[in-house]
Protein backbone atom coordinates (compact mmCIF):
# COMPACT_ATOMS: atom_id res chain seq x y z
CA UNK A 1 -11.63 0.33 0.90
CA UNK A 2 -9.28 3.50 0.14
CA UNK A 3 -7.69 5.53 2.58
CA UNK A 4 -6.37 8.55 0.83
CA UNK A 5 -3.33 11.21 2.01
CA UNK A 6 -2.61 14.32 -0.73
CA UNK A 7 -0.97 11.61 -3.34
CA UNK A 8 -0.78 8.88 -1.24
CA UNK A 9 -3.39 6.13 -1.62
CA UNK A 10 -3.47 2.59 0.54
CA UNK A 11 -6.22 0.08 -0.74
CA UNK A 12 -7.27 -3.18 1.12
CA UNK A 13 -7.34 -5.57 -2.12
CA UNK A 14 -10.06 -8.57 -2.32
CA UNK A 15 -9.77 -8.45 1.52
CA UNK A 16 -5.97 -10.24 1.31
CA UNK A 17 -3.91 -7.65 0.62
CA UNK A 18 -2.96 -3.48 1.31
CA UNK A 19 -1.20 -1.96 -1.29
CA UNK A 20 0.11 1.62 -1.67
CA UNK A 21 0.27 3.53 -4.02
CA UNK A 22 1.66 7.08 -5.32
CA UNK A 23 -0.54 8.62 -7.91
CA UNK A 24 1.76 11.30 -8.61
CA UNK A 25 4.75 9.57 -10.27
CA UNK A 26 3.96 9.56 -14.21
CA UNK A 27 5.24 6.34 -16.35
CA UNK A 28 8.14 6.86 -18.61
CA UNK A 29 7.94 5.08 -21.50
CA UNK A 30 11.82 5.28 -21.99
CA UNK A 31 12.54 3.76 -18.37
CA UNK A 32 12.67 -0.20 -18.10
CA UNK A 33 10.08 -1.46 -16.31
CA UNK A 34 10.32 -3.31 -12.89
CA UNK A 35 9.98 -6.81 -13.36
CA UNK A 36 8.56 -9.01 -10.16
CA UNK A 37 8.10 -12.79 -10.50
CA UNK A 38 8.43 -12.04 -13.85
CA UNK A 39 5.08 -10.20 -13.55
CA UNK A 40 6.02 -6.26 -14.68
CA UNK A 41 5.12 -3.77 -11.14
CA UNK A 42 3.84 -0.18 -11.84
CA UNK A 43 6.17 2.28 -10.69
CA UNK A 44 3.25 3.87 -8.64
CA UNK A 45 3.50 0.90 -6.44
CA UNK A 46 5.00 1.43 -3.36
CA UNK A 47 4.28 -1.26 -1.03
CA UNK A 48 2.06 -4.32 -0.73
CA UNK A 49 1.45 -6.09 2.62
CA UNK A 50 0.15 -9.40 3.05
CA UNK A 51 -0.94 -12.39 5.23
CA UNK A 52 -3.98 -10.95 7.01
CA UNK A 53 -6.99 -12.60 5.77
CA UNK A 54 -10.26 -10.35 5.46
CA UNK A 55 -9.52 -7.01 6.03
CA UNK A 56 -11.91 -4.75 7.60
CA UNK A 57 -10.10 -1.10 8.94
CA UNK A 58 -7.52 0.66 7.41
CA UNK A 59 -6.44 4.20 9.03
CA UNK A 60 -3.51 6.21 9.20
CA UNK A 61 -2.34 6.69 13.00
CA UNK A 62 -2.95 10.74 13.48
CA UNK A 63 -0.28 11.33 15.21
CA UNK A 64 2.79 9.38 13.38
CA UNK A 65 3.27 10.19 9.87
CA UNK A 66 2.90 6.99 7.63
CA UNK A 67 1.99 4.34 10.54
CA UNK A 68 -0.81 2.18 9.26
CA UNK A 69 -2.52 0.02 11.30
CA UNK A 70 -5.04 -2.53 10.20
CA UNK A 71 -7.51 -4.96 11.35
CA UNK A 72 -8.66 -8.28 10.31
CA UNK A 73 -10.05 -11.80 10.95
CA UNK A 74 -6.49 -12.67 11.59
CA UNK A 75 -5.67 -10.37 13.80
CA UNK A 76 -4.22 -6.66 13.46
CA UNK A 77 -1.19 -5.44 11.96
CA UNK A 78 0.69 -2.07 12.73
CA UNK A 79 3.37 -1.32 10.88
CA UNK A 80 5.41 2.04 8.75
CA UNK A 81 7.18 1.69 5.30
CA UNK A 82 10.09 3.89 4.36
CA UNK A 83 8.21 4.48 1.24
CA UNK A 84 6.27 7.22 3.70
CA UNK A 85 9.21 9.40 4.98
C-alpha cells in the first residue's frame, strides 16, 4: 500500500511499518552515507513510523499539508513529520 504526493511517497511495509520516502533526491556517490544501527539508510528516506501492528489505511488528511493518519489492528495513529513542510 502506496500513497503517493508529486515526489513524496509513504508505504505501509509488511503491515508493521510506514515509511516515507522522497524519490527526487539522487545518491551521491562522493557523500558519506548515513549509518543507522550500523545498518547504512538511503538518503531518500525520510521517516519511518512504527508500533502499529497490521496496517490497513493510509491517507493524507486533505486539508493539512503532510498530516497522515493511519489505521490498524492496534488502533489509529495521526501524526505530521517536519520532513513534510
Amino acid at each position: 500500500m502506496c500513497v503517493c504526493v508529486c515526489l513524496l511517497r509513504v508505504c505501509a511495509v509488511w503491515l508493521l511499518q510506514i515509511s516515507m520516502w522522497d524519490t527526487a533526491v539522487e545518491s551521491d556517490p562522493q557523500e558519506k552515507q548515513e549509518m543507522f544501527n550500523g545498518k547504512s539508510v538511503p538518503p531518500q528516506l525520510l521517516f519511518v513510523h512504527q508500533g502499529q501492528k497490521n496496517i490497513k489505511e493510509l491517507n493524507w488528511h486533505p486539508q493539512i499539508p503532510g498530516l497522515l493518519l493511519s489505521t490498524a489492528e492496534s488502533g489509529f495513529n495521526i501524526f505530521k513529520t517536519i520532513s513534510t513542510e
